[in-house]
PDB file of N, CA and C in Angstrom:
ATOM      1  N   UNK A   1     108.552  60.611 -62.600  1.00  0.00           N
ATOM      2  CA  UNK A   1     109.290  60.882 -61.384  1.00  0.00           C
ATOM      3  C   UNK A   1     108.847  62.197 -60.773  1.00  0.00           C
ATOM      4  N   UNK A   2     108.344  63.073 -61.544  1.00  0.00           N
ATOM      5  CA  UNK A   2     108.353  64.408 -60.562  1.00  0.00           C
ATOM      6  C   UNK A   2     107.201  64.648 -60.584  1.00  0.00           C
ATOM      7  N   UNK A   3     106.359  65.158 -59.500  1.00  0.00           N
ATOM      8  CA  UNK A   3     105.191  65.667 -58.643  1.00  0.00           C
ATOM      9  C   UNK A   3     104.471  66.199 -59.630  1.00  0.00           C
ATOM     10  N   UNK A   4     104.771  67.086 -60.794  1.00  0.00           N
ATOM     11  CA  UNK A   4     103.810  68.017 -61.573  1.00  0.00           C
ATOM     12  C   UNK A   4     104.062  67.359 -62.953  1.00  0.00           C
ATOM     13  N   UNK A   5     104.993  66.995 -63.159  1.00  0.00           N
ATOM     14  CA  UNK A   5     105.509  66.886 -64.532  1.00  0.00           C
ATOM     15  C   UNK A   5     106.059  68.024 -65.238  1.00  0.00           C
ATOM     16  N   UNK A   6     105.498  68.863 -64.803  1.00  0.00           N
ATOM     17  CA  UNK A   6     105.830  70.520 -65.374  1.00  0.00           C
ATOM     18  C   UNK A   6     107.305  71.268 -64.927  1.00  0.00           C
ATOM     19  N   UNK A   7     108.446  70.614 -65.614  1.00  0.00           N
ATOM     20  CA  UNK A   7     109.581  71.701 -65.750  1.00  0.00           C
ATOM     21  C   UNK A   7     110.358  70.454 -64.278  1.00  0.00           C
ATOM     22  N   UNK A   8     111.552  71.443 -63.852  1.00  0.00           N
ATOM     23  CA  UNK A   8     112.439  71.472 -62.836  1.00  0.00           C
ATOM     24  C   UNK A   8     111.774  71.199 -61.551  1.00  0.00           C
ATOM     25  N   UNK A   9     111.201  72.016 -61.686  1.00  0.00           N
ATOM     26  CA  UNK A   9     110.680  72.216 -59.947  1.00  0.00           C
ATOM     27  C   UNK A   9     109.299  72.867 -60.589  1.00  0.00           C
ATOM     28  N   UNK A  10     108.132  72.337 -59.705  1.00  0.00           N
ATOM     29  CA  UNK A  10     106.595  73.090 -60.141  1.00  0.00           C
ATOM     30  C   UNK A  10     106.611  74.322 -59.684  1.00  0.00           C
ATOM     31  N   UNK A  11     105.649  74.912 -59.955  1.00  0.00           N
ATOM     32  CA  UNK A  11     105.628  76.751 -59.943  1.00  0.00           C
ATOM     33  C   UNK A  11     104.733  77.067 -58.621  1.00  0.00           C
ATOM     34  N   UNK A  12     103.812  76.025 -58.511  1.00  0.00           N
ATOM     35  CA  UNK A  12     103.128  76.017 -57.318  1.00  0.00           C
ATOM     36  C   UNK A  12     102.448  74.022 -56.987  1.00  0.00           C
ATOM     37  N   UNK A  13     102.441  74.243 -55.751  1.00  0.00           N
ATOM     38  CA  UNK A  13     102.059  73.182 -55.292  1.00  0.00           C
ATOM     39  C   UNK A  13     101.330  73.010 -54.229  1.00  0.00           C
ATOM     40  N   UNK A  14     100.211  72.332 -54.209  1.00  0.00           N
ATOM     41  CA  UNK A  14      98.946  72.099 -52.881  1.00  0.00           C
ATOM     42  C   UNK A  14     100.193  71.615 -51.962  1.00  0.00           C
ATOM     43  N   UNK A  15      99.650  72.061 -50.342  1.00  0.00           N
ATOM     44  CA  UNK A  15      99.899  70.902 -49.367  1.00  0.00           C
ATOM     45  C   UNK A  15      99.436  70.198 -49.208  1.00  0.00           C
ATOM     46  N   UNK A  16      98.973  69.130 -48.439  1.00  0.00           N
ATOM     47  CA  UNK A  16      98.139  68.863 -47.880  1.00  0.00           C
ATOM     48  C   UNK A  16      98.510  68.909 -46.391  1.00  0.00           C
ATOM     49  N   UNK A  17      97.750  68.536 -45.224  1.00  0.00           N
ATOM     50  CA  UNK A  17      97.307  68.852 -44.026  1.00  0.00           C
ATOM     51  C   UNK A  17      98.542  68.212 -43.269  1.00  0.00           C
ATOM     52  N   UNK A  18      98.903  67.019 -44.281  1.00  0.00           N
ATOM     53  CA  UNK A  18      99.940  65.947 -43.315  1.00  0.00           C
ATOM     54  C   UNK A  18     101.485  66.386 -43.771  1.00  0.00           C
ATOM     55  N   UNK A  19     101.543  67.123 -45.040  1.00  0.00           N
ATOM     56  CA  UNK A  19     102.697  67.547 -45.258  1.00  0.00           C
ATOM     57  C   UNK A  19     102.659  69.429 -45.036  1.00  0.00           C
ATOM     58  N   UNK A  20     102.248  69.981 -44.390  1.00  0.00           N
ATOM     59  CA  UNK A  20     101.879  70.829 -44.130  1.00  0.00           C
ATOM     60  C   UNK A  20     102.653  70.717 -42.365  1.00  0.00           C
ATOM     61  N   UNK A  21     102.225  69.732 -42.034  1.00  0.00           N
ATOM     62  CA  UNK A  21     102.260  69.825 -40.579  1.00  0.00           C
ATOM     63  C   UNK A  21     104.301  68.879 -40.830  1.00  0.00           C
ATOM     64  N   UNK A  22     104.389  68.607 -41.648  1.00  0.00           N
ATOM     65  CA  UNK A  22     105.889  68.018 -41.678  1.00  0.00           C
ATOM     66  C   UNK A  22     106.785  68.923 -41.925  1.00  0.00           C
ATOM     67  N   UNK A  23     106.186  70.064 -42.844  1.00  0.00           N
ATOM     68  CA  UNK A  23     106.978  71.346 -43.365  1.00  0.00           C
ATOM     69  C   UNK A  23     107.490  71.844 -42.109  1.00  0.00           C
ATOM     70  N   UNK A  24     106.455  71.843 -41.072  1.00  0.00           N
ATOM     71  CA  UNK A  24     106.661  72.837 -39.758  1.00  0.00           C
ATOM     72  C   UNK A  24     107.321  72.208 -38.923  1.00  0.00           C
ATOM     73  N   UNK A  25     107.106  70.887 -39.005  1.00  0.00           N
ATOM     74  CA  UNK A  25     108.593  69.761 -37.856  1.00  0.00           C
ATOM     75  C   UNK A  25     109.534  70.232 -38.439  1.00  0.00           C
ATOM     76  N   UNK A  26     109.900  69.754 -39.872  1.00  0.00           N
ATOM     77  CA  UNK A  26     111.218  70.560 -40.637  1.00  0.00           C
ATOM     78  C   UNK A  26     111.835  71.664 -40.273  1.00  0.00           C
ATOM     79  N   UNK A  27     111.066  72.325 -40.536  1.00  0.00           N
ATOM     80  CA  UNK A  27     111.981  73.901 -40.707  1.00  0.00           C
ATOM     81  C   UNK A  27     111.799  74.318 -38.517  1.00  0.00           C
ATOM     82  N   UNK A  28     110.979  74.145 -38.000  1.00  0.00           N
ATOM     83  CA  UNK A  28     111.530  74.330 -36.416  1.00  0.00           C
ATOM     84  C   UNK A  28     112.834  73.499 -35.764  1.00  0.00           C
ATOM     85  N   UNK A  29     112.576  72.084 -36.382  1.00  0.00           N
ATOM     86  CA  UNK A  29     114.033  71.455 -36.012  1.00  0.00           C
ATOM     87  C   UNK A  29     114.611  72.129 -36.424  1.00  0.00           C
ATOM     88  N   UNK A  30     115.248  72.273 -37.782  1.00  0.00           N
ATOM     89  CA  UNK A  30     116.206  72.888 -38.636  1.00  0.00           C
ATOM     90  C   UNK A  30     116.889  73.481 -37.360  1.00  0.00           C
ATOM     91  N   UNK A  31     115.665  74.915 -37.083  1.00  0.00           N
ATOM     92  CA  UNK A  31     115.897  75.812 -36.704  1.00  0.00           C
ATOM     93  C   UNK A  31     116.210  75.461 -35.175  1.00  0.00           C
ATOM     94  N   UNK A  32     115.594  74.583 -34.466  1.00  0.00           N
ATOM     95  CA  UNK A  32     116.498  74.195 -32.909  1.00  0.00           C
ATOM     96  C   UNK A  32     117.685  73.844 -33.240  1.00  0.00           C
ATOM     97  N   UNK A  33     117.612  73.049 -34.272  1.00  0.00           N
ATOM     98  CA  UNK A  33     119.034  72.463 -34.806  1.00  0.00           C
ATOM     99  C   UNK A  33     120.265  73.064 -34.680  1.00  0.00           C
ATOM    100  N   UNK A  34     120.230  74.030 -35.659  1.00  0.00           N
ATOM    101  CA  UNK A  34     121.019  75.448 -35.311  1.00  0.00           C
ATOM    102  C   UNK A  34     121.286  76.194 -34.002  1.00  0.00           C
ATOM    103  N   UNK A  35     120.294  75.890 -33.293  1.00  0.00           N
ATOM    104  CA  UNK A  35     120.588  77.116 -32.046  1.00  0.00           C
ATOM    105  C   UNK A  35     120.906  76.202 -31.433  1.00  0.00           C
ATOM    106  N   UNK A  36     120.366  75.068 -30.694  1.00  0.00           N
ATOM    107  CA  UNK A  36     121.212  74.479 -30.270  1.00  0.00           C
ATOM    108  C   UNK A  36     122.558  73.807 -30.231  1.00  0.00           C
ATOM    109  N   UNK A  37     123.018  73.947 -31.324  1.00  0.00           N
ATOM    110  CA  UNK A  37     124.278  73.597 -31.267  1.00  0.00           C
ATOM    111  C   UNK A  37     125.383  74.755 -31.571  1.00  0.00           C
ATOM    112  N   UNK A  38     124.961  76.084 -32.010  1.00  0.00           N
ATOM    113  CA  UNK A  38     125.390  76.980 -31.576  1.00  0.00           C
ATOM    114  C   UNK A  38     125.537  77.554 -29.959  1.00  0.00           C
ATOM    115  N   UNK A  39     124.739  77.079 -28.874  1.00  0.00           N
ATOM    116  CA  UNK A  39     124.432  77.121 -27.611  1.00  0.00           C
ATOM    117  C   UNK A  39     125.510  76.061 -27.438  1.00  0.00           C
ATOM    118  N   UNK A  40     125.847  74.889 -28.085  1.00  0.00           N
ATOM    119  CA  UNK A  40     126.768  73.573 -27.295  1.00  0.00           C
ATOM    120  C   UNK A  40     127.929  74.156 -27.203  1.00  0.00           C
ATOM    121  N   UNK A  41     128.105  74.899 -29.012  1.00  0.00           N
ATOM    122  CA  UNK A  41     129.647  75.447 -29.008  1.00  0.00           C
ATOM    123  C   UNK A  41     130.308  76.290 -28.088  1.00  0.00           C
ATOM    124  N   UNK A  42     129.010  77.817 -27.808  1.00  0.00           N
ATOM    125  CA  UNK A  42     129.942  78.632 -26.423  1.00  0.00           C
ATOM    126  C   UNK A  42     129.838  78.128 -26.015  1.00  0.00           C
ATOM    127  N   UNK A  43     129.402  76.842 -25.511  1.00  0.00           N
ATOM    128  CA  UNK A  43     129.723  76.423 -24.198  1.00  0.00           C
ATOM    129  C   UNK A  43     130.613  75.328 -24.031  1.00  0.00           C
ATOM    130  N   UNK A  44     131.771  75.217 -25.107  1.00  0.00           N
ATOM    131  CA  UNK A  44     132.633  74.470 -25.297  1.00  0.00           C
ATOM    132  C   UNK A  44     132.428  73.111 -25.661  1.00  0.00           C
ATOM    133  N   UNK A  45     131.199  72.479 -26.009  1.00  0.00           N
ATOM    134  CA  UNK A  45     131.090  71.376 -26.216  1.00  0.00           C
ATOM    135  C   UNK A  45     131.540  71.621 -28.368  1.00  0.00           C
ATOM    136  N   UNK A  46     132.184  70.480 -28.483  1.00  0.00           N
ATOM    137  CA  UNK A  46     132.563  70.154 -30.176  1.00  0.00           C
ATOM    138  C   UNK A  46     131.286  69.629 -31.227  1.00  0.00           C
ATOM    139  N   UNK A  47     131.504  69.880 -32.325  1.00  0.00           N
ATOM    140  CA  UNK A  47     130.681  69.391 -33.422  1.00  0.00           C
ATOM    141  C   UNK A  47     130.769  67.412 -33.254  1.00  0.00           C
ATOM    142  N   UNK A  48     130.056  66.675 -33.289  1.00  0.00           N
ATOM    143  CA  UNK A  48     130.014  65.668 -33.838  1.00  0.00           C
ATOM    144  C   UNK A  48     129.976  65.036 -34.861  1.00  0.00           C
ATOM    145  N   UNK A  49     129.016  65.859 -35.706  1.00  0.00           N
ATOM    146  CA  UNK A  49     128.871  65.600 -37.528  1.00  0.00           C
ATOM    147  C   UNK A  49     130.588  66.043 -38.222  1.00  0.00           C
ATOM    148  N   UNK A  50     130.695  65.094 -38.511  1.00  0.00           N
ATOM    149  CA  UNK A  50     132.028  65.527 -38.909  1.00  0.00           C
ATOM    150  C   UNK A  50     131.772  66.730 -40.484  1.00  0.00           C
ATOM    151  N   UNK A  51     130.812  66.369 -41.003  1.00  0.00           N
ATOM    152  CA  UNK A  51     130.522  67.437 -41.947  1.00  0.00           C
ATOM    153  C   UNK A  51     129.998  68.685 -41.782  1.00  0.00           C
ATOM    154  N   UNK A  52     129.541  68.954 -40.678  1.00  0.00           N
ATOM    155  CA  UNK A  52     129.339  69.874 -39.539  1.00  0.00           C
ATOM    156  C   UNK A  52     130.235  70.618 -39.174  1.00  0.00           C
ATOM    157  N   UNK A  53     131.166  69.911 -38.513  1.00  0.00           N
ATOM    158  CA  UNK A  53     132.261  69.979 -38.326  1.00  0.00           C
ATOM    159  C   UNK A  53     133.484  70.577 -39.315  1.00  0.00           C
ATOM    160  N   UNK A  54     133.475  70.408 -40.329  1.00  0.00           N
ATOM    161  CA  UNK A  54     134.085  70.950 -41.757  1.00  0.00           C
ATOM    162  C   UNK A  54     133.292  72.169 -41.887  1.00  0.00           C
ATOM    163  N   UNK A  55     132.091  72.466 -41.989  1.00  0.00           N
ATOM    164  CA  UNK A  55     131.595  73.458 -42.472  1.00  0.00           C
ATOM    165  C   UNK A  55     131.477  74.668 -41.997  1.00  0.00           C
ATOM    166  N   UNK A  56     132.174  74.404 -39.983  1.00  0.00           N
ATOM    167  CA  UNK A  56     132.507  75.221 -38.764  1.00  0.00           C
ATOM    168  C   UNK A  56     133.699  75.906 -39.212  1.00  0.00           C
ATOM    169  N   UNK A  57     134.629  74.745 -39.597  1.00  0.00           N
ATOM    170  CA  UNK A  57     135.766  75.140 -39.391  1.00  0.00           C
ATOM    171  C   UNK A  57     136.106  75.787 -40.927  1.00  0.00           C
ATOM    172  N   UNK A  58     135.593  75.979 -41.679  1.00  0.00           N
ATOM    173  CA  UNK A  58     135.727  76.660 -43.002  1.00  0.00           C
ATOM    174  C   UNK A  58     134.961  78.159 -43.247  1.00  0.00           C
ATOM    175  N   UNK A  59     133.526  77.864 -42.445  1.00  0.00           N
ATOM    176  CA  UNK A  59     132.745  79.137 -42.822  1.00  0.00           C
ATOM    177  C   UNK A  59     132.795  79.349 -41.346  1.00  0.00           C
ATOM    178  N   UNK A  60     133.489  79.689 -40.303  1.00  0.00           N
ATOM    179  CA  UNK A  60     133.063  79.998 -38.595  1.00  0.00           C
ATOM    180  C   UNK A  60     131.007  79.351 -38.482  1.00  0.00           C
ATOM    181  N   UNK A  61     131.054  80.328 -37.405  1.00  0.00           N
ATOM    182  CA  UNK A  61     129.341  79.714 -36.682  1.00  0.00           C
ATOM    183  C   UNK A  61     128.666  80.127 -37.919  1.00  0.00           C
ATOM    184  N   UNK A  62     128.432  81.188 -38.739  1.00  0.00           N
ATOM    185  CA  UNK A  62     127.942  80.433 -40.266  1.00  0.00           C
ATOM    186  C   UNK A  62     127.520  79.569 -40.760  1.00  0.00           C
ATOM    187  N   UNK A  63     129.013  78.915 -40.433  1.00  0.00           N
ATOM    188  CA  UNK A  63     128.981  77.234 -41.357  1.00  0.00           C
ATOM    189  C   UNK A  63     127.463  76.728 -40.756  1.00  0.00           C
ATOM    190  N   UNK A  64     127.068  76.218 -39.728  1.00  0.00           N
ATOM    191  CA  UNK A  64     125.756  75.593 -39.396  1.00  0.00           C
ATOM    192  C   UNK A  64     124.944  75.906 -40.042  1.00  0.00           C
ATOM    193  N   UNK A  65     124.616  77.283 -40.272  1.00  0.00           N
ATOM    194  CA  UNK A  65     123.274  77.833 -40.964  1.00  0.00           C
ATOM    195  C   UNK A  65     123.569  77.677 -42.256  1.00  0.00           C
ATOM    196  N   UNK A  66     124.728  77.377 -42.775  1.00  0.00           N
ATOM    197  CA  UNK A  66     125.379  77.378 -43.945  1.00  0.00           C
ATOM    198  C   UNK A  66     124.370  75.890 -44.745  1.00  0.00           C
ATOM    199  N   UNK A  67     124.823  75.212 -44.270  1.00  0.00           N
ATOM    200  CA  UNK A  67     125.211  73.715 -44.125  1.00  0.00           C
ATOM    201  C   UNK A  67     123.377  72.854 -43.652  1.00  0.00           C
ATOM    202  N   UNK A  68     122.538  73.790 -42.672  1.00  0.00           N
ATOM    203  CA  UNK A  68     121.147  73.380 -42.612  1.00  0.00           C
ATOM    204  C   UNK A  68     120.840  73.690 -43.990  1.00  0.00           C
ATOM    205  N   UNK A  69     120.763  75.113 -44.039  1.00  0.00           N
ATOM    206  CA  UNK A  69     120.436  75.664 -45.335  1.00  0.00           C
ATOM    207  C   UNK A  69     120.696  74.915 -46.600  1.00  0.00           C
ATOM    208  N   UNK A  70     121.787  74.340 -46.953  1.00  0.00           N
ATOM    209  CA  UNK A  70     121.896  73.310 -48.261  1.00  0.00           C
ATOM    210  C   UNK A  70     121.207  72.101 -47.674  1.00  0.00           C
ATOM    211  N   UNK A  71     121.018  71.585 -46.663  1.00  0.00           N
ATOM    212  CA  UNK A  71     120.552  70.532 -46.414  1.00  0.00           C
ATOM    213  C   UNK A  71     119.061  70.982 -46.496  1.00  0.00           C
ATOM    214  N   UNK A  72     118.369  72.074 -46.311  1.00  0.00           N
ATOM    215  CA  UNK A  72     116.806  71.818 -46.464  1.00  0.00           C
ATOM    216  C   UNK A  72     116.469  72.319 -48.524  1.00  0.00           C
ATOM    217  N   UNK A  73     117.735  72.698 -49.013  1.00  0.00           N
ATOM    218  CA  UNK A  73     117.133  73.001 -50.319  1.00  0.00           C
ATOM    219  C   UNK A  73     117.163  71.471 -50.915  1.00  0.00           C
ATOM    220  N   UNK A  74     117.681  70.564 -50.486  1.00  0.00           N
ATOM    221  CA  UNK A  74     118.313  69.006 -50.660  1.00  0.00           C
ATOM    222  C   UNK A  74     116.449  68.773 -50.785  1.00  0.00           C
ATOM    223  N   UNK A  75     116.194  68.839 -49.818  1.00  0.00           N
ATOM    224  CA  UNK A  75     114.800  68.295 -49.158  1.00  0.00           C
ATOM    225  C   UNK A  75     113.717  69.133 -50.140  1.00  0.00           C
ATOM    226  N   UNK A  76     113.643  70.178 -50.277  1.00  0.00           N
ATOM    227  CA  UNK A  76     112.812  70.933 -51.162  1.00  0.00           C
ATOM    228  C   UNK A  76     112.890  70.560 -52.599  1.00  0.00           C
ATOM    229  N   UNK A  77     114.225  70.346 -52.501  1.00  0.00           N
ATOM    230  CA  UNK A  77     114.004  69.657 -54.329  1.00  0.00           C
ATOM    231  C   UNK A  77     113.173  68.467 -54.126  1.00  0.00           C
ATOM    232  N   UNK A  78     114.050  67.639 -53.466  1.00  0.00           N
ATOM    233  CA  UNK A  78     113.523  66.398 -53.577  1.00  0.00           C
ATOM    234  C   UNK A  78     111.966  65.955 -53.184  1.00  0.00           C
ATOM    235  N   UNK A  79     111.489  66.611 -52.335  1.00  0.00           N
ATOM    236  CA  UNK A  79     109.843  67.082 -52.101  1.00  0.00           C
ATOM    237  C   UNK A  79     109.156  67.167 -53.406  1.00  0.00           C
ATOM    238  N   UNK A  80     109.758  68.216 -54.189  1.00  0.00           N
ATOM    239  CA  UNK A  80     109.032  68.656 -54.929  1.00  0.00           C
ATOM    240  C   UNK A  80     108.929  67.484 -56.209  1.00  0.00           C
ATOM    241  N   UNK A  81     110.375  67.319 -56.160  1.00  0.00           N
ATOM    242  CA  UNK A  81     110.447  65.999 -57.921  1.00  0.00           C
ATOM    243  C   UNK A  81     109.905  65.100 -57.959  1.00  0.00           C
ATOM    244  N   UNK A  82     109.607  64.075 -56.200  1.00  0.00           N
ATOM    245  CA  UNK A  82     108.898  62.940 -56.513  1.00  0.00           C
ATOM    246  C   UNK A  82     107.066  62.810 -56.009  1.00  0.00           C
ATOM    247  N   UNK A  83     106.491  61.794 -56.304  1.00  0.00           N
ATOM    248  CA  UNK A  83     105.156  61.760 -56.271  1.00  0.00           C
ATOM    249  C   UNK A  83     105.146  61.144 -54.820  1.00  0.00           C
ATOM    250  N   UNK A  84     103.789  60.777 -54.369  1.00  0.00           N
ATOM    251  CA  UNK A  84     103.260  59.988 -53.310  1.00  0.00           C
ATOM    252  C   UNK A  84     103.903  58.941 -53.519  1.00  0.00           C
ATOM    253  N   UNK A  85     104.408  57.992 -52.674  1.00  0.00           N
ATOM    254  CA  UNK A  85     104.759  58.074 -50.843  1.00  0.00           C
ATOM    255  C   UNK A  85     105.826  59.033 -50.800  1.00  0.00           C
ATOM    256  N   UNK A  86     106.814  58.831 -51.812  1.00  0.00           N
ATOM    257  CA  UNK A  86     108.140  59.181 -51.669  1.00  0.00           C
ATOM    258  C   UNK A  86     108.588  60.746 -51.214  1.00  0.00           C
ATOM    259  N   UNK A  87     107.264  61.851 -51.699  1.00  0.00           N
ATOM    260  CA  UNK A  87     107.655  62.956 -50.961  1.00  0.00           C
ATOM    261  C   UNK A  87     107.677  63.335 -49.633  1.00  0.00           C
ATOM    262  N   UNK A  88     106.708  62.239 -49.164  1.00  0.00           N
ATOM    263  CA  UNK A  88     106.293  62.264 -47.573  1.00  0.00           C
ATOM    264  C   UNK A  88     107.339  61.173 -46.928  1.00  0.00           C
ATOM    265  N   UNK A  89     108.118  60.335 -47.393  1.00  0.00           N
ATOM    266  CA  UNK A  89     109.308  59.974 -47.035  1.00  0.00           C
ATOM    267  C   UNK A  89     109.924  60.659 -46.871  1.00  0.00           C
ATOM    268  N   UNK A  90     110.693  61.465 -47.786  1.00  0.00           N
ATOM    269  CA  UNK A  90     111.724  62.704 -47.928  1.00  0.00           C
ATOM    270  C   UNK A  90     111.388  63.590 -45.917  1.00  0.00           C
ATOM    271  N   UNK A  91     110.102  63.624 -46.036  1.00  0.00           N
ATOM    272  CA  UNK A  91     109.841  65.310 -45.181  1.00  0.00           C
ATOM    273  C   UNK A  91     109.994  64.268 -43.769  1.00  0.00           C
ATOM    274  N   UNK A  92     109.595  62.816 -43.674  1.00  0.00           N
ATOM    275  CA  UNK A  92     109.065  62.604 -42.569  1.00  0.00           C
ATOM    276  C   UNK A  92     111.106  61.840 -42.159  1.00  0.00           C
ATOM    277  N   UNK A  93     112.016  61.687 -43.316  1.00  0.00           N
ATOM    278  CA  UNK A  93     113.206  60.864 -42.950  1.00  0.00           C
ATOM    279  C   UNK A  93     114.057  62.377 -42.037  1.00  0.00           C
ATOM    280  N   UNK A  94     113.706  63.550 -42.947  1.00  0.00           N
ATOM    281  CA  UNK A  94     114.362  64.610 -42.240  1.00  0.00           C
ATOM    282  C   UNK A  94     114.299  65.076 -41.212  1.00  0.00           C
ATOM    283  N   UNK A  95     112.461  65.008 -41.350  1.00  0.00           N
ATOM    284  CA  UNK A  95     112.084  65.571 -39.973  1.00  0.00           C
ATOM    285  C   UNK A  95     112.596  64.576 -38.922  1.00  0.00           C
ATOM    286  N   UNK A  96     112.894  63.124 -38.949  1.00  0.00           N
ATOM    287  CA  UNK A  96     113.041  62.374 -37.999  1.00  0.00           C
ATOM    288  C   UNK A  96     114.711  62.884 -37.672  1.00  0.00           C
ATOM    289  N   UNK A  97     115.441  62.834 -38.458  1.00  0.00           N
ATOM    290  CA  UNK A  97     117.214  63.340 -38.200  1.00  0.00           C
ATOM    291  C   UNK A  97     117.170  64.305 -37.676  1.00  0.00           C
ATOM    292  N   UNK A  98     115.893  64.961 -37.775  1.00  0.00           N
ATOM    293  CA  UNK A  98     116.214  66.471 -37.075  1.00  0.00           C
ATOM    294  C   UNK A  98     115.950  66.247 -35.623  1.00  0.00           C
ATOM    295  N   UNK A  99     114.557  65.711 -35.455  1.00  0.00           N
ATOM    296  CA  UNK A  99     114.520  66.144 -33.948  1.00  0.00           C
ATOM    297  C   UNK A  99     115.358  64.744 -33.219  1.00  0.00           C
ATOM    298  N   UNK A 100     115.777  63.824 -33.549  1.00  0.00           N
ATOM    299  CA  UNK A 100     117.009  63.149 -32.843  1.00  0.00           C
ATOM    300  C   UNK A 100     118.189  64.045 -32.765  1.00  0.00           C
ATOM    301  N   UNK A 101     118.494  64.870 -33.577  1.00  0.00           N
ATOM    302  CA  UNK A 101     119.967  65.953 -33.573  1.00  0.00           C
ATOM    303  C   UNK A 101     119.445  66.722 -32.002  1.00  0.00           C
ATOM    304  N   UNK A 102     118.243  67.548 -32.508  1.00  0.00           N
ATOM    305  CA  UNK A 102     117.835  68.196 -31.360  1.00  0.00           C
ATOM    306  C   UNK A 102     117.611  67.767 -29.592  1.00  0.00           C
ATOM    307  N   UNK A 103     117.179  66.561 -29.837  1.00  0.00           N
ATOM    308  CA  UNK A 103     116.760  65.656 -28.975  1.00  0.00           C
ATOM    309  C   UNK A 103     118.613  65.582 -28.142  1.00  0.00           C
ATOM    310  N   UNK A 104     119.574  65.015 -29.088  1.00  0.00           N
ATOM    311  CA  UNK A 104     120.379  64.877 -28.303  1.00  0.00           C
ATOM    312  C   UNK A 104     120.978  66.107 -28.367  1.00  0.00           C
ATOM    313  N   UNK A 105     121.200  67.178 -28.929  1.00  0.00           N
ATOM    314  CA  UNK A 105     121.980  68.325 -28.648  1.00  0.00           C
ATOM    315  C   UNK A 105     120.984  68.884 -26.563  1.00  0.00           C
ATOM    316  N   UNK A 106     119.843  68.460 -26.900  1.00  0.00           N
ATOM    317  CA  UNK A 106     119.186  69.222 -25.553  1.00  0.00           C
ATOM    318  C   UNK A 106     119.954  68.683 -24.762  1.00  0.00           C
ATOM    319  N   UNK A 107     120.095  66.989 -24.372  1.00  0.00           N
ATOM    320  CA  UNK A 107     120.370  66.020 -23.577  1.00  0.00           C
ATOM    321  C   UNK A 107     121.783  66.525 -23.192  1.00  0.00           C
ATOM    322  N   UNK A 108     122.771  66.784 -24.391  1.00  0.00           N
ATOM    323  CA  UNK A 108     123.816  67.080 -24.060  1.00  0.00           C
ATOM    324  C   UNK A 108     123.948  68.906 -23.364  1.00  0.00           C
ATOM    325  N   UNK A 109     122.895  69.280 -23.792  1.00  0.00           N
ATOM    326  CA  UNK A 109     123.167  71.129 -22.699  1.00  0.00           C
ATOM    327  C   UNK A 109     122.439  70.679 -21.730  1.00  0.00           C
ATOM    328  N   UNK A 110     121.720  69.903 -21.581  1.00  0.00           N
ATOM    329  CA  UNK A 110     121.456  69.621 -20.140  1.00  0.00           C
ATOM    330  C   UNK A 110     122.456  69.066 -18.872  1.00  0.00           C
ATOM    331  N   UNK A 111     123.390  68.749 -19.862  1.00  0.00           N
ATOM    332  CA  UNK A 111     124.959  68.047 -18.376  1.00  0.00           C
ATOM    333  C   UNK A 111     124.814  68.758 -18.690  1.00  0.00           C
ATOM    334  N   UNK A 112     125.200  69.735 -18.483  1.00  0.00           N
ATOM    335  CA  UNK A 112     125.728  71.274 -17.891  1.00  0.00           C
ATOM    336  C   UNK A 112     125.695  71.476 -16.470  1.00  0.00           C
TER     337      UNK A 112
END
């Protein structure tokens, strides 16, 4: 099951070119992810993710960065534990949730 065989999590690991370039969809959504929906909130628009939504209303504007943040160590484990296809599943299922989040958080600051 896991990428190295070696331990928990490997100590180091190659990219390659195609997960390299997924790392960087990842972590920029993430990161629109966050701002944009920190941008929805002053501007009065509500959380939709209802777990989102919990993690607002427990940790304030935090909670988001809170809440990406466990969601990309989710992804980093799981990157790391399994072999070909399945790690490039992992990067390419996230990266896809992400930029649909983003995609519609824009759509929605655009009524404005």
């Amino acid at each position: 099951m896991g990428g190295s065989g070696a331990g928990w999590l490997p100590g180091e690991r190659p990219l390659s070119e195609s997960h390299t370039v997924l790392w960087t969809v990842v972590i920029l959504s993430s990161l629109f992810d966050v701002v944009t929906t920190m941008v929805g909130m002053d501007q009065g628009f509500s959380e939709g993710n209802a777990v989102a939504r919990a993690f607002i209303e427990t940790y304030g504007t935090p909670g988001i960065g809170l809440l990406k943040f466990s969601a990309l160590v989710v992804v980093v484990v799981a990157w790391a534990r399994f072999d070909e296809p399945r790690d490039t599943a992992v990067l390419v299922g996230f990266a896809l949730v992400s930029l649909a989040v983003v995609a519609l958080n824009a759509v929605t600051l655009a009524s404005l």
